[in-house]
N, C-alpha and C. Protein backbone atom coordinates (compact mmCIF):
# COMPACT_ATOMS: atom_id res chain seq x y z
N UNK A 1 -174.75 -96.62 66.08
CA UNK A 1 -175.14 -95.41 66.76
C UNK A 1 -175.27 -94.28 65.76
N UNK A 2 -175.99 -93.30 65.88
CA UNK A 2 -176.46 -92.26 64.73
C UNK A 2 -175.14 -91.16 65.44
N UNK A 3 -174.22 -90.83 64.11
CA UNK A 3 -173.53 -90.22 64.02
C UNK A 3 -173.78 -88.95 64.86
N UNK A 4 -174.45 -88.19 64.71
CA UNK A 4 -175.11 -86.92 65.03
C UNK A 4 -174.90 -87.36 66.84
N UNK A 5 -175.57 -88.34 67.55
CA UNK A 5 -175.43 -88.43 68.83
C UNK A 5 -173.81 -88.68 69.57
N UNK A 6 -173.32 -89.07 68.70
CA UNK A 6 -171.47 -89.50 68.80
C UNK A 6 -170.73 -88.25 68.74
N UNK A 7 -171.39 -87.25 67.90
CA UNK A 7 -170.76 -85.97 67.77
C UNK A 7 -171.34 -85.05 69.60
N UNK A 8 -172.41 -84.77 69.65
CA UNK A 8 -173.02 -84.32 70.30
C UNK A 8 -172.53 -85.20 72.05
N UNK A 9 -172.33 -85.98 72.08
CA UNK A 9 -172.00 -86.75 73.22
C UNK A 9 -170.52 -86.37 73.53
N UNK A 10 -169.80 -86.91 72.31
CA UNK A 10 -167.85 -85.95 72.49
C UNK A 10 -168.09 -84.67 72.65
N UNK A 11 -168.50 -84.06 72.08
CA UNK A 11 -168.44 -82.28 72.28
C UNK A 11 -169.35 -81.92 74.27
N UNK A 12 -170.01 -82.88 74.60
CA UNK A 12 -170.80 -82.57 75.93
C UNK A 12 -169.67 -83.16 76.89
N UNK A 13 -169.01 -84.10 76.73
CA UNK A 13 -167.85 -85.25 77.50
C UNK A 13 -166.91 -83.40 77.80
N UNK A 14 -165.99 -83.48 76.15
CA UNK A 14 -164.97 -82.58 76.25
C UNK A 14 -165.38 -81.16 77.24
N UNK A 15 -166.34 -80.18 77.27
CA UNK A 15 -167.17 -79.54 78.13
C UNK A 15 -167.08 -80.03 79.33
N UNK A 16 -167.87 -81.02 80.05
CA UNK A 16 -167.71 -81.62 81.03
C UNK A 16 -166.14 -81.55 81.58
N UNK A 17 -164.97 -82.21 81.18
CA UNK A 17 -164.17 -82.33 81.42
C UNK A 17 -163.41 -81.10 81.30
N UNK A 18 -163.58 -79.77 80.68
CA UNK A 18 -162.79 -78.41 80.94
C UNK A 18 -163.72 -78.08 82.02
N UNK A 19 -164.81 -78.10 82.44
CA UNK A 19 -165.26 -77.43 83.60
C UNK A 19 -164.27 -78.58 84.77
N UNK A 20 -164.37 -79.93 85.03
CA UNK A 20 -164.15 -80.41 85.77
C UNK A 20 -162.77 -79.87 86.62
N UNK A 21 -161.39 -79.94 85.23
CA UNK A 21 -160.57 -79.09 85.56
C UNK A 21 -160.52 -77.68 86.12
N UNK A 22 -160.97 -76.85 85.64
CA UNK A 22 -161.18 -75.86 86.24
C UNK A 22 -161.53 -75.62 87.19
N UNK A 23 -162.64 -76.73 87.97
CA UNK A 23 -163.38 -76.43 89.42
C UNK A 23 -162.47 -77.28 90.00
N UNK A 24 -161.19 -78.29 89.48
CA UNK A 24 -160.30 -78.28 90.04
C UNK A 24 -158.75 -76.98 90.77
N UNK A 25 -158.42 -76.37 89.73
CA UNK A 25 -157.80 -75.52 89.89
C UNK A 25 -158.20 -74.45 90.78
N UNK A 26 -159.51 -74.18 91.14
CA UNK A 26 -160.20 -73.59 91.79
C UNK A 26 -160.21 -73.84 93.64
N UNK A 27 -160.52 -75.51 93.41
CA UNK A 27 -160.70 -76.32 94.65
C UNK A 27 -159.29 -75.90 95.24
N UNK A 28 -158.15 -76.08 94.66
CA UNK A 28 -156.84 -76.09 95.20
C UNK A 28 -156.30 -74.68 96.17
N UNK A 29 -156.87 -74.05 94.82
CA UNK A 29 -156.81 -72.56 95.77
C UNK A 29 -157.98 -72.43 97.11
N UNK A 30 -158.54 -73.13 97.27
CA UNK A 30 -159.34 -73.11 98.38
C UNK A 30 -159.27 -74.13 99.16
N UNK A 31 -158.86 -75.13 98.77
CA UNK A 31 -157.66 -75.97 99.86
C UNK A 31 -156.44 -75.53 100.64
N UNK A 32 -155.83 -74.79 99.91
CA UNK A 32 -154.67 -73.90 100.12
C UNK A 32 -155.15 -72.61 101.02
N UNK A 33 -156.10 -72.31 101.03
CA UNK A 33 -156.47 -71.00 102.12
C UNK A 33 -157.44 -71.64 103.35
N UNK A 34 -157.94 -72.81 103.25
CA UNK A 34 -158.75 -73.37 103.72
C UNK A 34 -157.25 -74.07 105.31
N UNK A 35 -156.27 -74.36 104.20
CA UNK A 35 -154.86 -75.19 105.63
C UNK A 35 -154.09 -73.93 105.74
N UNK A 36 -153.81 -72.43 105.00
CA UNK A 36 -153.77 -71.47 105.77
C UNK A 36 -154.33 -70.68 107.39
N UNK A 37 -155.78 -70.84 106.98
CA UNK A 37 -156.62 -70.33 108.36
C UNK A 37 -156.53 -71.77 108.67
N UNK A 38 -156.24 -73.14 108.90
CA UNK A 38 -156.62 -73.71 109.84
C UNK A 38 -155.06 -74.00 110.73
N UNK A 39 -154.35 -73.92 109.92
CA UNK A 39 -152.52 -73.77 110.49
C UNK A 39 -152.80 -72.32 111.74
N UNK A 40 -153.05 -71.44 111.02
CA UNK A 40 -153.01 -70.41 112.05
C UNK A 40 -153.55 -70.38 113.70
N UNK A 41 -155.38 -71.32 113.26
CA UNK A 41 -155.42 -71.77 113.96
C UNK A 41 -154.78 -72.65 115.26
N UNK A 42 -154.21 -73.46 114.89
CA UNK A 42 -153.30 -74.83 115.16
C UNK A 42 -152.49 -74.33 116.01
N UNK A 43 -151.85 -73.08 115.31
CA UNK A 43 -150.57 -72.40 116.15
C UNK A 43 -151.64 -71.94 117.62
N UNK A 44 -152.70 -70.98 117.37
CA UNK A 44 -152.92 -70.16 118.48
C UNK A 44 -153.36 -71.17 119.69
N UNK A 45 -153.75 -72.18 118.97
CA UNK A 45 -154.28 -73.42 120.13
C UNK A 45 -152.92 -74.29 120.57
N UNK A 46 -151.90 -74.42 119.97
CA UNK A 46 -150.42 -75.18 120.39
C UNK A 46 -151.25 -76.34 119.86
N UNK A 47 -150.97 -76.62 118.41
CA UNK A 47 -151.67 -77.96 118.10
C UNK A 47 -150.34 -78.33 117.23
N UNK A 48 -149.13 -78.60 118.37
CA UNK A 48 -147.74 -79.09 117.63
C UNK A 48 -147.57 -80.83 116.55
N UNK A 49 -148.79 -81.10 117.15
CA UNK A 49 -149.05 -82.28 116.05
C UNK A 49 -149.65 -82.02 114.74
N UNK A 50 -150.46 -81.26 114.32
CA UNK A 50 -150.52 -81.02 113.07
C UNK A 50 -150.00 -79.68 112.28
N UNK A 51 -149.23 -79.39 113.35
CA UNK A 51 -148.02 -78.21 112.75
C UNK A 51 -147.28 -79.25 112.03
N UNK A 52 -146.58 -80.14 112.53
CA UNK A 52 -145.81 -81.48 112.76
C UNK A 52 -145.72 -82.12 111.51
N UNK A 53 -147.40 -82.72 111.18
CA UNK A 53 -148.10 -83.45 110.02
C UNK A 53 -147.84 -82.41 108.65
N UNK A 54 -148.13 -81.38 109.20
CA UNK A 54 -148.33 -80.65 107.61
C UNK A 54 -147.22 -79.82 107.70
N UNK A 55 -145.44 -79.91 108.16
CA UNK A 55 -144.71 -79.40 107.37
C UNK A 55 -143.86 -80.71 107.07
N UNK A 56 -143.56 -80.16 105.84
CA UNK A 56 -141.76 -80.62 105.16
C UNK A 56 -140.83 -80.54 106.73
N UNK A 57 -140.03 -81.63 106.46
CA UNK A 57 -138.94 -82.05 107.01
C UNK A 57 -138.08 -81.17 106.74
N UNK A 58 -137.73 -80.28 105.50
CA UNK A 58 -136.73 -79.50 105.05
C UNK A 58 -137.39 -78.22 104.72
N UNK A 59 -138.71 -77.37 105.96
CA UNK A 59 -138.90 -76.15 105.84
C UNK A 59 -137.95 -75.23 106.71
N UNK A 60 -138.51 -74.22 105.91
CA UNK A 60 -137.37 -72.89 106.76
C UNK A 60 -138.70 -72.15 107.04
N UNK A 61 -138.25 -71.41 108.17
CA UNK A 61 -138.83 -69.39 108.64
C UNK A 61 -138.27 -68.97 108.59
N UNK A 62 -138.24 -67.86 108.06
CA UNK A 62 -138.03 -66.32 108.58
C UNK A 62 -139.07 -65.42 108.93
N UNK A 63 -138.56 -65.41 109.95
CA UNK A 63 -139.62 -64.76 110.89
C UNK A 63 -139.76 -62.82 110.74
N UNK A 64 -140.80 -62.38 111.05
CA UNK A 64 -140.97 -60.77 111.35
C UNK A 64 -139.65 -60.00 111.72
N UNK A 65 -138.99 -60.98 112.82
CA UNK A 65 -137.88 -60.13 113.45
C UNK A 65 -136.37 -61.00 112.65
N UNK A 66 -136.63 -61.47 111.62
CA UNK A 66 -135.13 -61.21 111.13
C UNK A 66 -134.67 -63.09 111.51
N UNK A 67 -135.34 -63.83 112.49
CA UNK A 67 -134.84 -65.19 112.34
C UNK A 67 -134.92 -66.42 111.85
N UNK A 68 -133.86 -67.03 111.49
CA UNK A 68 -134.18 -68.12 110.64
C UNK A 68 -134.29 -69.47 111.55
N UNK A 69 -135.16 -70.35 111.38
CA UNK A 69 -135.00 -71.76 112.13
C UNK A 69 -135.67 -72.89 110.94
N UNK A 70 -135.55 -74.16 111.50
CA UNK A 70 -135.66 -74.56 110.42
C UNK A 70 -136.97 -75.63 111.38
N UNK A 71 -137.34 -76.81 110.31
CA UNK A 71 -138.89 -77.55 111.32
C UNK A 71 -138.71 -77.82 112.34
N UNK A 72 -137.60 -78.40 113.34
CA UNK A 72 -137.71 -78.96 114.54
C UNK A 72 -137.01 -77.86 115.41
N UNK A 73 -136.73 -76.51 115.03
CA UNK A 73 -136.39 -75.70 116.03
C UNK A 73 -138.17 -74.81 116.10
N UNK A 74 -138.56 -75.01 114.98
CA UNK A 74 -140.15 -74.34 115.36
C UNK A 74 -140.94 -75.31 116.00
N UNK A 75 -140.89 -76.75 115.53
CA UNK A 75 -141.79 -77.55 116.50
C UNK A 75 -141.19 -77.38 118.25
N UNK A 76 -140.04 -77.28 118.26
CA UNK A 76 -139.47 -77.38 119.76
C UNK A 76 -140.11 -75.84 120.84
N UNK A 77 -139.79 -74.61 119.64
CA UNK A 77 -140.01 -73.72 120.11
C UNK A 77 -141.82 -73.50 120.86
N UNK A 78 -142.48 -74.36 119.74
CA UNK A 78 -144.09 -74.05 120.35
C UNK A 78 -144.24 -74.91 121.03
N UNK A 79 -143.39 -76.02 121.45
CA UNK A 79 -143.87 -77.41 122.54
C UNK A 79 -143.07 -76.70 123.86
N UNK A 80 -142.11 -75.91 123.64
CA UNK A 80 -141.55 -75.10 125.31
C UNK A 80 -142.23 -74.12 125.67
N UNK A 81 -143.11 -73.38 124.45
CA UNK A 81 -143.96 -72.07 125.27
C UNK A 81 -142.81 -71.17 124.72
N UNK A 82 -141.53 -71.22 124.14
CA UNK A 82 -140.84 -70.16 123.78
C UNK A 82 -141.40 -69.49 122.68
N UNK A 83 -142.53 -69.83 121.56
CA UNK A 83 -143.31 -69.34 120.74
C UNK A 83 -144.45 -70.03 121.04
N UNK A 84 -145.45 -68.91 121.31
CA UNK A 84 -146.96 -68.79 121.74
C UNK A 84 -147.53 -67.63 120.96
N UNK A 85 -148.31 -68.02 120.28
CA UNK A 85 -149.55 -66.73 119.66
C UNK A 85 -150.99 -66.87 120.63
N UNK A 86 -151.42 -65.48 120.74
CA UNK A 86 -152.69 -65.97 120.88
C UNK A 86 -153.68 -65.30 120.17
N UNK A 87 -153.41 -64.72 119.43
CA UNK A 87 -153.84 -64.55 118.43
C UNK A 87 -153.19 -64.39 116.51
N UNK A 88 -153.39 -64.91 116.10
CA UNK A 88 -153.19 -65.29 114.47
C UNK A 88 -154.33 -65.45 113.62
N UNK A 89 -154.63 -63.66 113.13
CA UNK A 89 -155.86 -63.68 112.49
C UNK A 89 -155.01 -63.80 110.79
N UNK A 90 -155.39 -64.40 109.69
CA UNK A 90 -155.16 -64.38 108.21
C UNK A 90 -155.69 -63.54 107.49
N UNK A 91 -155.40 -62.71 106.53
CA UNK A 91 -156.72 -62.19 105.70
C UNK A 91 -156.09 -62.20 104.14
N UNK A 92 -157.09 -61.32 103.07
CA UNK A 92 -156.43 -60.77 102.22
C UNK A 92 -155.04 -62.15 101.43
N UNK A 93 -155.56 -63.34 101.64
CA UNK A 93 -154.51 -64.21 101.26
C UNK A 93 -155.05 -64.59 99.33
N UNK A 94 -154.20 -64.86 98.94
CA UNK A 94 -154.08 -64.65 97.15
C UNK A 94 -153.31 -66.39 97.11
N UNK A 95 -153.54 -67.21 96.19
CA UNK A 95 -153.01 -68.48 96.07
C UNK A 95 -152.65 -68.66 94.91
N UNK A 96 -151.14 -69.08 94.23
CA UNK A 96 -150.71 -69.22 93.13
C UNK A 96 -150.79 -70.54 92.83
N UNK A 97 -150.82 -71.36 91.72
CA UNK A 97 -150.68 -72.88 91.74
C UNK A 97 -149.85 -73.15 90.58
N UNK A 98 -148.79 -73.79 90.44
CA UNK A 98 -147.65 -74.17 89.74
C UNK A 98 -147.61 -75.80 89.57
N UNK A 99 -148.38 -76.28 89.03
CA UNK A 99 -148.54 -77.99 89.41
C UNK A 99 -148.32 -78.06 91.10
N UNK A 100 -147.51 -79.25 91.50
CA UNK A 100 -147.77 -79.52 93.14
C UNK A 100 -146.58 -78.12 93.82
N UNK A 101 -146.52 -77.03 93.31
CA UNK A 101 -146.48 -76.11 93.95
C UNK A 101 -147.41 -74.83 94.39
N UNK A 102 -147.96 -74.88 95.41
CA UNK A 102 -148.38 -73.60 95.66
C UNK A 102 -147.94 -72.47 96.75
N UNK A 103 -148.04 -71.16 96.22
CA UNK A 103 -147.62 -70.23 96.81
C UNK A 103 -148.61 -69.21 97.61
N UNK A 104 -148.95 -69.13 99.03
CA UNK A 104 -150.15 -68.17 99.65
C UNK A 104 -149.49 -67.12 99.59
N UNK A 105 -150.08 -65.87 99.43
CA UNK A 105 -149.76 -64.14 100.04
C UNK A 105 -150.44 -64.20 100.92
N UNK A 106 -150.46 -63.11 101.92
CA UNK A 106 -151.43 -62.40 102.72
C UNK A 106 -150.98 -61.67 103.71
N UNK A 107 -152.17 -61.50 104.73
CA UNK A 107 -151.56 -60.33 105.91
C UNK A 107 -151.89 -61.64 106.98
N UNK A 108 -151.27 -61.14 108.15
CA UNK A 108 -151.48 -61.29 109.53
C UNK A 108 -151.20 -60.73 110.62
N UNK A 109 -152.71 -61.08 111.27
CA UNK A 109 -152.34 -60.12 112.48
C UNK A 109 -152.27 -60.99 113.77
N UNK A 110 -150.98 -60.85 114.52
CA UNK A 110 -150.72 -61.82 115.32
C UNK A 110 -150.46 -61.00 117.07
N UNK A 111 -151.02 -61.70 117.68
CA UNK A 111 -150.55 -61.40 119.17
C UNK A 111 -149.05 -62.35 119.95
N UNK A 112 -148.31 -62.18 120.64
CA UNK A 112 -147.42 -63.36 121.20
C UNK A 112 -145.97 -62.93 120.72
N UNK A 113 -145.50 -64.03 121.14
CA UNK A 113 -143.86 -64.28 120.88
C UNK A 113 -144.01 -65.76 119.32
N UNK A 114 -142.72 -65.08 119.22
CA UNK A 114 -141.99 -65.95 118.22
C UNK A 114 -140.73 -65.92 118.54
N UNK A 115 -140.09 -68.14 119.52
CA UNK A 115 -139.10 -67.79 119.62
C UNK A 115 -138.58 -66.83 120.54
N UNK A 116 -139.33 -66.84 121.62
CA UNK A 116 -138.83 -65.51 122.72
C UNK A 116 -138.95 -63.99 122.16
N UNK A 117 -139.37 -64.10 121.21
CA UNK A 117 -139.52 -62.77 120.89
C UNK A 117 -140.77 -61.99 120.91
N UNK A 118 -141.24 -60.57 121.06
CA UNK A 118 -142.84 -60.50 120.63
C UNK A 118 -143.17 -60.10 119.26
N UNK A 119 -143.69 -60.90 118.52
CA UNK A 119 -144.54 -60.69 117.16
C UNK A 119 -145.60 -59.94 117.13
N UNK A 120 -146.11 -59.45 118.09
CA UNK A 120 -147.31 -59.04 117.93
C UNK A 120 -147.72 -57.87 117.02
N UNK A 121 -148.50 -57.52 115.93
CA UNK A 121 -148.08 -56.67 114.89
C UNK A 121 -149.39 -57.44 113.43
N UNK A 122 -148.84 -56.62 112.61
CA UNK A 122 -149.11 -56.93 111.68
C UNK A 122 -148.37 -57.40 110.60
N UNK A 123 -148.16 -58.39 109.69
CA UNK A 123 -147.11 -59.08 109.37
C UNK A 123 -147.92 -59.22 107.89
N UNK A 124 -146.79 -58.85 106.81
CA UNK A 124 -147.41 -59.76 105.08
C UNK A 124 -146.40 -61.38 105.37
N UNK A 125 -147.05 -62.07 104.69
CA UNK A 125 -146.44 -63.22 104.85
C UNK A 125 -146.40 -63.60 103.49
N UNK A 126 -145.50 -64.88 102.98
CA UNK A 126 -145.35 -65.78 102.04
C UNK A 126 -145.19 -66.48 102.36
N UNK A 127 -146.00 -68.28 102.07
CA UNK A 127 -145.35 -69.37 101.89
C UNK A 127 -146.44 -70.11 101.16
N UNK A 128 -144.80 -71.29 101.05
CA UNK A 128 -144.71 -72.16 99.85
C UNK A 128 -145.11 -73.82 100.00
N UNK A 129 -146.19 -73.84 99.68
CA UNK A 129 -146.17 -75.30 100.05
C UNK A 129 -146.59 -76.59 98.38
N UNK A 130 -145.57 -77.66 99.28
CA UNK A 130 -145.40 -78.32 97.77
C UNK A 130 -146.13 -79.56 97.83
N UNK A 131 -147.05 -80.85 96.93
CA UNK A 131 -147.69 -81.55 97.04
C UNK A 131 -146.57 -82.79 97.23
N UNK A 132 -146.58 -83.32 98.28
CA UNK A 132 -145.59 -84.55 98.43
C UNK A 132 -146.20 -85.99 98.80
N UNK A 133 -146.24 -87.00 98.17
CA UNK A 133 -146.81 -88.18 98.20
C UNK A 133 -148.44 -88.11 98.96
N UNK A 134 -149.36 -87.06 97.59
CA UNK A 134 -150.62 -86.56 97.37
C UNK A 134 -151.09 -85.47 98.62
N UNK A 135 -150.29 -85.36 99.44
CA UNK A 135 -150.81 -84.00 100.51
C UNK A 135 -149.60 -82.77 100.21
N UNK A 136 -150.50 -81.72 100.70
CA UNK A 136 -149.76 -80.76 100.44
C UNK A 136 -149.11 -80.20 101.66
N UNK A 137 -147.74 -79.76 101.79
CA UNK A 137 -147.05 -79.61 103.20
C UNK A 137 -146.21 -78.03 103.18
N UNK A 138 -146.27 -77.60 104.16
CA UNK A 138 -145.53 -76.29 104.14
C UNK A 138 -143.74 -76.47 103.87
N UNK A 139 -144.04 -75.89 102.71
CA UNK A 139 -141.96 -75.76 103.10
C UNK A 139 -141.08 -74.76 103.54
N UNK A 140 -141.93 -73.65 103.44
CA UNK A 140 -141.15 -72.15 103.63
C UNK A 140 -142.23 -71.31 103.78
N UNK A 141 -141.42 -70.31 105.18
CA UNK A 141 -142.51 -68.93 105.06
C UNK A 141 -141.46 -67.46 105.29
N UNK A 142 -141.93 -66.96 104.86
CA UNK A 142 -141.43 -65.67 104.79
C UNK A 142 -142.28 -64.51 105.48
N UNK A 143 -142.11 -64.17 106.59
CA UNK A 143 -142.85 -62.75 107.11
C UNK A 143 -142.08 -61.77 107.40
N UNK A 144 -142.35 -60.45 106.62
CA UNK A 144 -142.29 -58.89 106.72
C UNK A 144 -143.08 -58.43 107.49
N UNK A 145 -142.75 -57.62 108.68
CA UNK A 145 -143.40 -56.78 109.96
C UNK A 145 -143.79 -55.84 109.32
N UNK A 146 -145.54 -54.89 109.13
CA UNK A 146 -145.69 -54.08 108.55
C UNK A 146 -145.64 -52.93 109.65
N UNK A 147 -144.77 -51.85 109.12
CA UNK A 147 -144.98 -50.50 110.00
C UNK A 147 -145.84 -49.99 110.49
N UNK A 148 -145.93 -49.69 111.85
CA UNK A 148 -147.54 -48.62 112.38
C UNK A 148 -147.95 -47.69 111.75
């Protein structure tokens, strides 16, 4: 093979393969906001089966108003009607990626109870979701009630 094409072929490969990565790192963050708005979704429709599917066994909330529960007191709570949204709009969400950790920011604006309570408001949120045997699952969220 003529040297010159061996050079020119590695240097086009190596290229190839930093873009590939990159429109990986990219994809993730838009995977990650992509099961943000569709979770939110999920909730406002009571879709307790793929709330279900896509958390960790060992997530926590803390909720707007100060409470903590952990996955099967939130799955229980949206299968009794004691937490109902009917509305859970997302916005303004930012995605960190740490190998199979990623972290969402954002706002939400939610109508309903959480947990017998009413959420309805505007809320910053955090959570953390980690890649576990190749899917990625919620483990923790954190929401702050923003003032009127």
């Amino acid at each position: 093979m003529n040297r010159q094409f061996v050079v020119f072929a590695t240097a086009a490969l190596f290229v190839l393969a930093t873009l590939c990565i990159s429109a990986s790192a990219q994809s993730v963050e838009d995977q990650i906001k992509k099961m943000e708005t569709e979770r939110a979704a999920a909730v406002v429709k009571g879709d307790v089966a793929k709330l279900d599917k896509e958390t960790s066994d060992d997530y926590t909330l803390i909720t707007a108003n100060g409470q903590v529960s952990d996955k099967a007191q939130m799955i229980s709570a949206f299968k009794s009607g004691q937490s109902k949204l009917t509305v859970d709009d997302v916005s303004d969400m930012k995605v960190r990626v740490y190998g199979d950790t990623a972290i969402v920011t954002g706002k939400a604006n939610v109508k309903g109870n959480l947990s017998g309570k009413d959420a309805t408001g505007q809320t910053l949120f955090t959570r953390v979701y980690v890649k576990k045997g190749g899917h990625w699952m919620a483990v923790a969220l954190q929401q702050t009630r923003v003032a009127p």
